[in-house]
N, C-alpha and C. Protein backbone atom coordinates (compact mmCIF):
# COMPACT_ATOMS: atom_id res chain seq x y z
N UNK A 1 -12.70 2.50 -9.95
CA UNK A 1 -11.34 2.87 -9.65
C UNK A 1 -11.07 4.27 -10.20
N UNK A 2 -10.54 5.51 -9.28
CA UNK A 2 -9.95 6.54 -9.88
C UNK A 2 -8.87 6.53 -10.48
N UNK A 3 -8.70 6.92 -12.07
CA UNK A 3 -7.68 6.78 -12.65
C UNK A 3 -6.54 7.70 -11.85
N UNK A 4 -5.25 7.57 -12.03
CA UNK A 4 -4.39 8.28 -11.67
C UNK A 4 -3.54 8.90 -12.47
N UNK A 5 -2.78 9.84 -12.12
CA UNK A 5 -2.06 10.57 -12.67
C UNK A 5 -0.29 10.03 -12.80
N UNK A 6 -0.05 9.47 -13.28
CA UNK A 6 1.58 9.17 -13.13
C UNK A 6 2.66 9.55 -14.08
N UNK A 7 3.34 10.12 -13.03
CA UNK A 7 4.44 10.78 -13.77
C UNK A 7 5.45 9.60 -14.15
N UNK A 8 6.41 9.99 -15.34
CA UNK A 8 7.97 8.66 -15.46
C UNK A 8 8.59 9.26 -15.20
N UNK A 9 9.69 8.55 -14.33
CA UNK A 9 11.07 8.93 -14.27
C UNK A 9 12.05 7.81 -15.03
N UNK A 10 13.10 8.71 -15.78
CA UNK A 10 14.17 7.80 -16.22
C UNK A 10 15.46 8.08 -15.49
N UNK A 11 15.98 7.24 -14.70
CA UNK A 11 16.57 7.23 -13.30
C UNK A 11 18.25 7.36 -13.89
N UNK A 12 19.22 8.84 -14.36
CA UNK A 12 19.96 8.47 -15.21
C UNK A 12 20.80 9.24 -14.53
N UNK A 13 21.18 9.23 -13.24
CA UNK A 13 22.39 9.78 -12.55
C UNK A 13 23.58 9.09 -11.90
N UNK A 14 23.70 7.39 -12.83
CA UNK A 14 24.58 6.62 -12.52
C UNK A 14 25.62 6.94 -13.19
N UNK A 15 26.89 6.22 -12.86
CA UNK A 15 28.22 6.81 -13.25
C UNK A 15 28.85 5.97 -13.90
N UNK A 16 27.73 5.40 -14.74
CA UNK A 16 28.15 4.05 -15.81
C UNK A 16 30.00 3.58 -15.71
N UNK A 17 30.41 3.30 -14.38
CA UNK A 17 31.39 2.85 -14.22
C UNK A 17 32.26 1.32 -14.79
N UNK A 18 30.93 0.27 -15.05
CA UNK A 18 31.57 -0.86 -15.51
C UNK A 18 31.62 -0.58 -17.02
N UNK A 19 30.48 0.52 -17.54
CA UNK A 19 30.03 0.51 -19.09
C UNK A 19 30.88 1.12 -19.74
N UNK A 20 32.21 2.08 -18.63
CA UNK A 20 33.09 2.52 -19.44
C UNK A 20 33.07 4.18 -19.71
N UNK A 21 31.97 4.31 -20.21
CA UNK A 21 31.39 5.85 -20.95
C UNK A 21 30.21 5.58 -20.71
N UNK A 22 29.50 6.96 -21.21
CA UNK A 22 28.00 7.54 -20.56
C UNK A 22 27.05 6.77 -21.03
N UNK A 23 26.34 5.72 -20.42
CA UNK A 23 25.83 4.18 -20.68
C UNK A 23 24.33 5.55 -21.20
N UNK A 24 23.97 6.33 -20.84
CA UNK A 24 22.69 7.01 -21.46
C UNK A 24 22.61 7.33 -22.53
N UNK A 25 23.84 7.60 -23.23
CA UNK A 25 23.68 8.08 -24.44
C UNK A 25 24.33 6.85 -25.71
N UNK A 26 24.75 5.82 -25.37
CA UNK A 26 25.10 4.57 -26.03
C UNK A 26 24.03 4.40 -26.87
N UNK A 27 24.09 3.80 -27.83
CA UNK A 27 23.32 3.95 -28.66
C UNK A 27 22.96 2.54 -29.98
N UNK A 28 21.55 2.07 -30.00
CA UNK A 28 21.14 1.07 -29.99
C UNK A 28 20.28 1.68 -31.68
N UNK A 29 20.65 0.91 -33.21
CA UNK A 29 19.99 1.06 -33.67
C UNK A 29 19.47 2.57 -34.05
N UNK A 30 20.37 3.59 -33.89
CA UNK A 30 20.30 5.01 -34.08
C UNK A 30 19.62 5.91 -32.68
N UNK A 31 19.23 5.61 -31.90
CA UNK A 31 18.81 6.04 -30.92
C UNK A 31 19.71 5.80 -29.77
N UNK A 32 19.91 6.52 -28.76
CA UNK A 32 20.34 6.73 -27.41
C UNK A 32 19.59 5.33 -26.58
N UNK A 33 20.03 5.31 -25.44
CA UNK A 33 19.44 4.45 -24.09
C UNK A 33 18.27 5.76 -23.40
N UNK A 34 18.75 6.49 -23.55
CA UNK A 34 18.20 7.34 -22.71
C UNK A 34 16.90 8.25 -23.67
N UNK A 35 16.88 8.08 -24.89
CA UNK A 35 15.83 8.26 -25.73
C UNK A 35 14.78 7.19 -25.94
N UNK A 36 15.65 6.03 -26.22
CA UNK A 36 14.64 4.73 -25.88
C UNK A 36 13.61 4.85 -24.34
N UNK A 37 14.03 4.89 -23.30
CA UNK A 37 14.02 4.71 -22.27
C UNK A 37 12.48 5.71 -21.72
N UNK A 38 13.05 6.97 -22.65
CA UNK A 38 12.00 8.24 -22.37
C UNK A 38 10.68 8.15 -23.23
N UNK A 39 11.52 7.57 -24.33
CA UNK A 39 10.09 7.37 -25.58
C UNK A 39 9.05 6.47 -24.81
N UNK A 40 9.76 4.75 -24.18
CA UNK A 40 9.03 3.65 -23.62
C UNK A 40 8.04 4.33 -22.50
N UNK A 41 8.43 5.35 -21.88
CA UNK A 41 7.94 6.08 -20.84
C UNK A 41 6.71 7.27 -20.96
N UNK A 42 6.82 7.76 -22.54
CA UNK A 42 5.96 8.49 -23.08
C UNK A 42 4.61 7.91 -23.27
N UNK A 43 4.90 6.84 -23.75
CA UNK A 43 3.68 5.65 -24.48
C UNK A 43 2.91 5.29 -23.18
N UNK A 44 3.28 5.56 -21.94
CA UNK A 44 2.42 5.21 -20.60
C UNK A 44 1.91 6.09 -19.59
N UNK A 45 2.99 7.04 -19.90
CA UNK A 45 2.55 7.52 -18.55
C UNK A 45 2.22 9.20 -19.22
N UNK A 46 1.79 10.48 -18.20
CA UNK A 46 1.19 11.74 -18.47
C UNK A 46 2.02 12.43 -18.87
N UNK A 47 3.45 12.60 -18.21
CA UNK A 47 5.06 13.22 -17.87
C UNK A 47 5.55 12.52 -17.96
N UNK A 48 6.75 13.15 -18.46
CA UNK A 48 8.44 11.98 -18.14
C UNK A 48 9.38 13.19 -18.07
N UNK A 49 9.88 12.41 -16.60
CA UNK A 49 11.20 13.49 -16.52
C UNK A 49 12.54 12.66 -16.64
N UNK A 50 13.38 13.41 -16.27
CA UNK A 50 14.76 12.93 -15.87
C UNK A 50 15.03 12.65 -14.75
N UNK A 51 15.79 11.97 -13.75
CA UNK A 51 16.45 12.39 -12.97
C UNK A 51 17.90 11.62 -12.98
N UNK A 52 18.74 12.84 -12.39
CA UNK A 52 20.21 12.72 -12.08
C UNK A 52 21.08 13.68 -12.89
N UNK A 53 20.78 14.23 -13.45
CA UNK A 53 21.34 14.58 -15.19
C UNK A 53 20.61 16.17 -15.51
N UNK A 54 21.49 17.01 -15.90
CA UNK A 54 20.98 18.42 -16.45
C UNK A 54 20.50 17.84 -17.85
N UNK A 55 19.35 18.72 -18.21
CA UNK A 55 18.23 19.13 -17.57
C UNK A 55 17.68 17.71 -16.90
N UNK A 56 16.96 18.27 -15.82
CA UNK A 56 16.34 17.05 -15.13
C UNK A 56 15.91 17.47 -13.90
N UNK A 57 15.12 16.53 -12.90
CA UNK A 57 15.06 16.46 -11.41
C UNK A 57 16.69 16.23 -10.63
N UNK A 58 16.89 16.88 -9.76
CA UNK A 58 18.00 17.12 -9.27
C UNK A 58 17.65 15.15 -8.05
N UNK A 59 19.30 14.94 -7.69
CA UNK A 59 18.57 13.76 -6.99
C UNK A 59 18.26 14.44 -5.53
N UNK A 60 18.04 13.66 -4.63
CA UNK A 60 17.40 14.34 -2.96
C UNK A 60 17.84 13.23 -2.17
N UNK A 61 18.59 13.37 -1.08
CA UNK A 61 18.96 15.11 -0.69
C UNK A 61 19.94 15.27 -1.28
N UNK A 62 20.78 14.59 -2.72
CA UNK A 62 22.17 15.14 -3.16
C UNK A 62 23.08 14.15 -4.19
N UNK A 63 23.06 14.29 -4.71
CA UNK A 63 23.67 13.66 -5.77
C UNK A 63 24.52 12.32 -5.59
N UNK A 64 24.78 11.50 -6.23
CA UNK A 64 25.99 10.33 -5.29
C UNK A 64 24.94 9.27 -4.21
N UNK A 65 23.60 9.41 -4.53
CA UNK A 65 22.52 8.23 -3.22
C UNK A 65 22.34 7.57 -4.22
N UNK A 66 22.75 7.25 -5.37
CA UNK A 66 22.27 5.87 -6.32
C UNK A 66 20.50 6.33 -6.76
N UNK A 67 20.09 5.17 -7.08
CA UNK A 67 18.49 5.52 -7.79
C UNK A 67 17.61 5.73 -6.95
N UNK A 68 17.96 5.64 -5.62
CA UNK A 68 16.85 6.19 -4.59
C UNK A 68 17.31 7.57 -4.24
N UNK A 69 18.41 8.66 -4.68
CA UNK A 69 18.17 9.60 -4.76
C UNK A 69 17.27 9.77 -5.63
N UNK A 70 17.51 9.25 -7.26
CA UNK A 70 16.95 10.22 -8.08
C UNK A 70 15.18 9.86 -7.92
N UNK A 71 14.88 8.51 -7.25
CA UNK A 71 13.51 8.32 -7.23
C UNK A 71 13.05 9.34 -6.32
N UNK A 72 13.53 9.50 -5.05
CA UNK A 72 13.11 10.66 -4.20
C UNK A 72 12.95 12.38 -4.80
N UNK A 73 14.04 12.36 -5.84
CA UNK A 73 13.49 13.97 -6.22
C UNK A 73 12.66 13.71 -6.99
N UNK A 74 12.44 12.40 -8.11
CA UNK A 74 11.11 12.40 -8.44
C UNK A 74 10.03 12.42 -7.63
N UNK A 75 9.89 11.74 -6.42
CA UNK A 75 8.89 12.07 -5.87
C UNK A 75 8.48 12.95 -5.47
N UNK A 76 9.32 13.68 -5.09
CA UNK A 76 9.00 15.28 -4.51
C UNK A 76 8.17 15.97 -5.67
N UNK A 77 9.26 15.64 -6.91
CA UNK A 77 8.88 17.05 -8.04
C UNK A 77 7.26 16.53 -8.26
N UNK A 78 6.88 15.08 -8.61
CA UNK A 78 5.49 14.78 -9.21
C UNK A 78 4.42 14.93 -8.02
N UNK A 79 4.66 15.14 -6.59
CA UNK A 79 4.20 15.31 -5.73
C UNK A 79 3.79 16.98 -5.92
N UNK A 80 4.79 17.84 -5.90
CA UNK A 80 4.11 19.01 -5.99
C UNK A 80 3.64 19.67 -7.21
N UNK A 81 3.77 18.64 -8.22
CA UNK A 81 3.17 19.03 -9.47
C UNK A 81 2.00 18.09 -9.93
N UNK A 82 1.07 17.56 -8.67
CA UNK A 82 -0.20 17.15 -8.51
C UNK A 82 -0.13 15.60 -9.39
N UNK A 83 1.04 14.70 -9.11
CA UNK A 83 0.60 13.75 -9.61
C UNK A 83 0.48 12.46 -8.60
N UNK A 84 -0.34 11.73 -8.77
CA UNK A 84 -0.10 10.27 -7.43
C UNK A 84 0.82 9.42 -7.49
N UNK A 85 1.65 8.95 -8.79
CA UNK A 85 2.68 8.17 -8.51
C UNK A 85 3.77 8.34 -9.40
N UNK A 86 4.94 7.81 -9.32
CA UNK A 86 6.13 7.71 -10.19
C UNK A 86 6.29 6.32 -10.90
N UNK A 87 6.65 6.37 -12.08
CA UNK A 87 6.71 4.93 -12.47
C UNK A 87 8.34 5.59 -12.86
N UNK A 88 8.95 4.81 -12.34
CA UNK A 88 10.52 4.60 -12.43
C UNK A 88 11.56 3.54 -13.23
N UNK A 89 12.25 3.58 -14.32
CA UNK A 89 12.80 3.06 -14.71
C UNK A 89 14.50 3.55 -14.92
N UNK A 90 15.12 2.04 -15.70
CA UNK A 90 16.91 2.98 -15.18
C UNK A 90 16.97 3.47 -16.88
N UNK A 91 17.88 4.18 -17.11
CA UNK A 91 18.05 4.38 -18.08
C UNK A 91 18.69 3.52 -19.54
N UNK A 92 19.02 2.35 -19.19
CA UNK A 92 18.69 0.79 -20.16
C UNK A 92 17.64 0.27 -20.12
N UNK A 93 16.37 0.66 -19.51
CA UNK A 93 14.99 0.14 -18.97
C UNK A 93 14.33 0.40 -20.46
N UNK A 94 14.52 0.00 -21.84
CA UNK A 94 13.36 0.57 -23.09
C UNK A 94 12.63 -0.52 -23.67
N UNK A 95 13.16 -1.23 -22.97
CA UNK A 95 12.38 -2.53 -23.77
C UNK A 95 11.58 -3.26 -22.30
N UNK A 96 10.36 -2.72 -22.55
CA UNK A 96 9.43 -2.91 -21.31
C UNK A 96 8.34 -2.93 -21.87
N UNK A 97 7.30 -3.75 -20.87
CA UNK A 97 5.82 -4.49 -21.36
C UNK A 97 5.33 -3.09 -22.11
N UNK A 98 4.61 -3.62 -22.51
CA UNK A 98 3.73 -2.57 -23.26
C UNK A 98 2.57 -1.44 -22.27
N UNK A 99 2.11 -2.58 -21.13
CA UNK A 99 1.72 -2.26 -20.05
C UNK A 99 2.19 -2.63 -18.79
N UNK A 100 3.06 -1.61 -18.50
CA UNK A 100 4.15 -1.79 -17.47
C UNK A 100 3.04 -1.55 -16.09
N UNK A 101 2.77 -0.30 -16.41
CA UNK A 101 1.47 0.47 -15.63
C UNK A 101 0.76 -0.48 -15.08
N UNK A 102 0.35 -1.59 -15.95
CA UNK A 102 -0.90 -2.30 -15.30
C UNK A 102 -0.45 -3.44 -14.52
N UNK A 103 0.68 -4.01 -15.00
CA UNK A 103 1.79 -5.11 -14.32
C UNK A 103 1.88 -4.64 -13.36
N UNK A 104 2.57 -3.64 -13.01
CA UNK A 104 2.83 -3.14 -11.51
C UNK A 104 1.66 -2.75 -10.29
N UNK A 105 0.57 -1.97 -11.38
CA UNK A 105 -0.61 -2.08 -10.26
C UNK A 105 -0.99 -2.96 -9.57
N UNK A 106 -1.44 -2.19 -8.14
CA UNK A 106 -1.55 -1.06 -7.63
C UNK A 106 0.12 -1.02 -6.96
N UNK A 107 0.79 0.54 -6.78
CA UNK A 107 2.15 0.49 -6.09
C UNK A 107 1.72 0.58 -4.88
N UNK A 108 2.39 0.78 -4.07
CA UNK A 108 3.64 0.12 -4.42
C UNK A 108 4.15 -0.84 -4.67
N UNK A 109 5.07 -1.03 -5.60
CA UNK A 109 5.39 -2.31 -6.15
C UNK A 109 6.50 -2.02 -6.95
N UNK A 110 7.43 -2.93 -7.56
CA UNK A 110 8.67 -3.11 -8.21
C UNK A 110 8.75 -4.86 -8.85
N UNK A 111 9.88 -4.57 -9.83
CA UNK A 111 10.04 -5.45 -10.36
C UNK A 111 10.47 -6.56 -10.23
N UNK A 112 10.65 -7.48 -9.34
CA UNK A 112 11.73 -8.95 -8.84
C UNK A 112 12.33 -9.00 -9.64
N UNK A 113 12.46 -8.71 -10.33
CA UNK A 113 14.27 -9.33 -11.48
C UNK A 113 14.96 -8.08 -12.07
N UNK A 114 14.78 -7.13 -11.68
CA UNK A 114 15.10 -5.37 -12.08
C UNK A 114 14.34 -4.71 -11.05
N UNK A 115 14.90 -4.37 -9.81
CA UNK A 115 14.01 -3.80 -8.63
C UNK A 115 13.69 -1.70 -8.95
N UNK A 116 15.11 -2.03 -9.66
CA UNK A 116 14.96 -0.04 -10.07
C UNK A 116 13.76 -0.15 -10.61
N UNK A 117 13.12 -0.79 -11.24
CA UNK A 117 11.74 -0.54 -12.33
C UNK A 117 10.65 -0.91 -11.19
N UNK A 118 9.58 0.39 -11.06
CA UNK A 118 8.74 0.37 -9.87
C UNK A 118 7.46 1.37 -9.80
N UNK A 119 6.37 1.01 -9.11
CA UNK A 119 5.94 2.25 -9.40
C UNK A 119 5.27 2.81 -8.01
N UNK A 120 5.16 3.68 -7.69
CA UNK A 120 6.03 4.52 -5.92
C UNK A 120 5.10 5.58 -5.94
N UNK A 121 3.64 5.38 -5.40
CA UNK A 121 2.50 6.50 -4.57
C UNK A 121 3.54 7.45 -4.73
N UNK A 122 3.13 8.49 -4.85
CA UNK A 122 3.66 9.80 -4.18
C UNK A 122 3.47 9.97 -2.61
N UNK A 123 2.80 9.47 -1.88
CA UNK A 123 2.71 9.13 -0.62
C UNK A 123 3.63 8.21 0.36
N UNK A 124 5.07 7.95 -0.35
CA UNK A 124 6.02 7.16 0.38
C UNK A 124 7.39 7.89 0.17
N UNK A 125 7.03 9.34 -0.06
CA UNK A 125 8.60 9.93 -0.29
C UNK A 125 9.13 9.96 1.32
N UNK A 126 7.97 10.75 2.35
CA UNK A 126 8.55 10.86 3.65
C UNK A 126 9.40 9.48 3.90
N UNK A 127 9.03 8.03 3.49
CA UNK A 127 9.36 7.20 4.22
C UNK A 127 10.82 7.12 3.34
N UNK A 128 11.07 7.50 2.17
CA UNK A 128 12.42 7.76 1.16
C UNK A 128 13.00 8.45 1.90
N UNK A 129 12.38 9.87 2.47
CA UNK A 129 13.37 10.90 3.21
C UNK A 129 13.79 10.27 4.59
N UNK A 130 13.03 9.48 5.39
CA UNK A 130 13.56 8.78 5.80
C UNK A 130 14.89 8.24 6.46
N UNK A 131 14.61 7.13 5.25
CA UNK A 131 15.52 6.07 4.81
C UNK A 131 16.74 6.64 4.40
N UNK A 132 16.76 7.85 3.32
CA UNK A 132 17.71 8.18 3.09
C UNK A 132 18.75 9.08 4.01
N UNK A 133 18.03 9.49 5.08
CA UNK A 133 18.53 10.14 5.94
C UNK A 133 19.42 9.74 7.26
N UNK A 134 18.70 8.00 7.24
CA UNK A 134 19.84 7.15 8.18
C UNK A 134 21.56 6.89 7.30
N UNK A 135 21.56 6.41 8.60
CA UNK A 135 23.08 6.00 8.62
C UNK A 135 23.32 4.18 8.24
N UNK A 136 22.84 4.43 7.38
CA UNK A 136 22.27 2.60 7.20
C UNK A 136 22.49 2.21 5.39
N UNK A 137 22.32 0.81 5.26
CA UNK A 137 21.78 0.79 3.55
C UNK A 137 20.61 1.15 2.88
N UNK A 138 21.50 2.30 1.56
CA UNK A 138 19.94 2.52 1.17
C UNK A 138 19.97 1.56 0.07
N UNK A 139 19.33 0.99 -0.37
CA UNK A 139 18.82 0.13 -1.20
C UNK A 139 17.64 0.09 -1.14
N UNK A 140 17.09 -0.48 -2.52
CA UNK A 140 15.79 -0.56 -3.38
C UNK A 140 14.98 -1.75 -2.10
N UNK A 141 15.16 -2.78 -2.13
CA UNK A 141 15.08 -3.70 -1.45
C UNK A 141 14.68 -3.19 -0.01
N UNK A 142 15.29 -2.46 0.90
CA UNK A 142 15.20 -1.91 1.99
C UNK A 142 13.96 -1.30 1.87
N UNK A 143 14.11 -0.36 0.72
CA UNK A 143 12.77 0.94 0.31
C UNK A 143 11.59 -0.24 0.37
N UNK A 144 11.60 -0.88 -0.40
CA UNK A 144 10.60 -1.44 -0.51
C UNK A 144 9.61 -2.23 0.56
N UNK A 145 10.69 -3.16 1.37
CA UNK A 145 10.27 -3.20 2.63
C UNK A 145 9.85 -2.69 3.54
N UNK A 146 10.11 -1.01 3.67
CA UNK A 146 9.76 -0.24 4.47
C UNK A 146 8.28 0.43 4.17
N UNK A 147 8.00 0.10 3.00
CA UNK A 147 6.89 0.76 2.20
C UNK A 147 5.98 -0.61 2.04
N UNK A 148 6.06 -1.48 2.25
CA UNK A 148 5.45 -3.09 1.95
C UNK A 148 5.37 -3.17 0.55
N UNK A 149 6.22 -2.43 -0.23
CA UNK A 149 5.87 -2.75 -1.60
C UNK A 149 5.56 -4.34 -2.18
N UNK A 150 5.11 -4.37 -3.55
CA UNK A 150 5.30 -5.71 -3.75
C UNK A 150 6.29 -5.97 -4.65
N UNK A 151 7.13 -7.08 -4.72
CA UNK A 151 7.74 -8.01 -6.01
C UNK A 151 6.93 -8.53 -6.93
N UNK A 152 7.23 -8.13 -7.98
CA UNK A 152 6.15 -8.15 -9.44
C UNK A 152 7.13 -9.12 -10.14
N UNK A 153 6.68 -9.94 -11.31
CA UNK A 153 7.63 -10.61 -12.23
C UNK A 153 7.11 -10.22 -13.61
N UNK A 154 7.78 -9.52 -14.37
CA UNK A 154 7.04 -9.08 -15.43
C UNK A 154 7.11 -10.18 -16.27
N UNK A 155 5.90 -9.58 -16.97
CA UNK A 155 6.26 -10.61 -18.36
C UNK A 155 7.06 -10.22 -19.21
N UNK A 156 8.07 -9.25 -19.39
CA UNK A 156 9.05 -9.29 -20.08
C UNK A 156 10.26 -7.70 -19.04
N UNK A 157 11.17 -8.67 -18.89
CA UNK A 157 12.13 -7.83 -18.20
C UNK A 157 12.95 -7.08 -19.31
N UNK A 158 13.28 -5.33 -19.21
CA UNK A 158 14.29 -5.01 -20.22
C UNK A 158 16.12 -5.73 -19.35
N UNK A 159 16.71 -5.45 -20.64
CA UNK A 159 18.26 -6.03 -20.49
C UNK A 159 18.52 -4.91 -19.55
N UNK A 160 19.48 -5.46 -19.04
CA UNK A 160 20.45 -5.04 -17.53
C UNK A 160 21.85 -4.56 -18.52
N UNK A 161 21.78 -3.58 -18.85
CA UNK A 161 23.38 -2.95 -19.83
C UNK A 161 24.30 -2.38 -18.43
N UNK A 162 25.19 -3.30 -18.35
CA UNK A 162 26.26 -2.23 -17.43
C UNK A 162 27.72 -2.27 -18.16
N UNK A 163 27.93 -3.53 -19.45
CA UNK A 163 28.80 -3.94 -19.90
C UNK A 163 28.85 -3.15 -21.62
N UNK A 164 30.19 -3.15 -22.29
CA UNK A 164 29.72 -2.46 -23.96
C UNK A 164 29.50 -4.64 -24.32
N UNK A 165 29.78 -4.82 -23.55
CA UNK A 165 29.11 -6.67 -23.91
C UNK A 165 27.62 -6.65 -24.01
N UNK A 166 27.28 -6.16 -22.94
CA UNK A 166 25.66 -6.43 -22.78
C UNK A 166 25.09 -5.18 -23.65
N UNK A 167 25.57 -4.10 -23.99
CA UNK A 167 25.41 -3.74 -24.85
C UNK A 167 24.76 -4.26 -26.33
N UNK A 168 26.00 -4.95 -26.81
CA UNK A 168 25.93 -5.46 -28.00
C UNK A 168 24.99 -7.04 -27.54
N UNK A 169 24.89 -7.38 -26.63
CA UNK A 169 23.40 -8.41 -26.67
C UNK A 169 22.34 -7.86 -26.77
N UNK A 170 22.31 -6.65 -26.41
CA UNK A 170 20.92 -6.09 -26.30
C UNK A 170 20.75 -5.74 -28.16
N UNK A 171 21.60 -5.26 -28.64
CA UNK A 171 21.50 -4.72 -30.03
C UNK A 171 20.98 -6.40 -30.71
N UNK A 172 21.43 -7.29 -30.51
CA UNK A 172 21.31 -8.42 -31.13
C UNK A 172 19.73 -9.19 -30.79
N UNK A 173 18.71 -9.00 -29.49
CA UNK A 173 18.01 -9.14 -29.20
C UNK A 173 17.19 -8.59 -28.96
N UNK A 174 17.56 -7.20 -28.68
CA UNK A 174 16.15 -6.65 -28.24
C UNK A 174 14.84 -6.60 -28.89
N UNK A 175 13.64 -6.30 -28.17
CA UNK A 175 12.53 -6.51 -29.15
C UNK A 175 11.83 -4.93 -29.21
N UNK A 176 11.25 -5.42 -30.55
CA UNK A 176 10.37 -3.81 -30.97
C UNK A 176 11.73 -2.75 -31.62
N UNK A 177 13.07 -3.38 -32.08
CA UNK A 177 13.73 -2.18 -32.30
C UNK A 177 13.33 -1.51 -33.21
């Protein structure tokens, strides 16, 4: 098997609307969501970028498409900066397998119980540009179908924070803090 090159994205151009305030920078145990999130992402993969958020990958084609914008400008950017895939997570995504990478192999593929968490050839952006370009739903779910990705069940899903509730469960449970 040729090893590959994979870039992370931490998918952080949501508008933490139920969470109140900027769910990225909330903060768990002295650290950010969005530091957790990047660190978990360091430990696996070559790169880690941003997207949604200065500094960062801008989303494609435009800000306001949810996480399949910002997965699409990741794909673009790790595409022309010679890498084969994106491993994608949201920005509450830090408490993830140790080997997320290998769970998900080969992509395409995503998570069944957290679909944002995925990991996306660089070879399926056309079908992103796409998708994103109809007049239709974009959703993860859709993407995935269109790409035959697979539904993965990890062995350990991170918490779903959209609440300062789920917040404070995550502070009370999470593992590896």
């Amino acid at each position: 098997m040729i090893a590959q090159r994979i870039m992370g994205v931490v998918l952080a151009g949501g508008q933490s609307r139920r969470f109140g305030s900027d769910k990225a920078q909330a903060v768990i145990a002295g650290r950010s969501l969005m530091a957790r999130a990047t660190a978990s992402l360091e430990r696996q993969c070559d790169a880690v970028i941003v997207a949604g958020r200065e500094p960062g990958v801008s989303d494609r084609p435009h800000a306001g498409m949810g996480p399949l914008g910002g997965l699409n400008g990741a794909l673009h950017h790790a595409a022309a900066h010679g890498f084969d895939a994106v491993l994608a997570i949201p920005v509450d995504g830090f408490d993830l397998p140790a080997d997320l990478i290998g769970e998900l192999s080969p992509g395409p593929s995503y998570a069944i119980d957290a679909p944002v968490i995925g990991l996306w050839p660089v070879a399926v952006r056309g079908t992103l540009d796409a998708l994103l370009a109809e007049d239709t739903r974009h959703s993860l779910h859709a993407f995935a179908a269109r790409t035959g990705a697979r539904a993965v069940r990890l062995s350990r899903n991170p918490f779903n924070i959209n609440t300062p509730g789920d917040l404070v469960a995550a502070k009370d449970h999470a593992h590896g803090l």
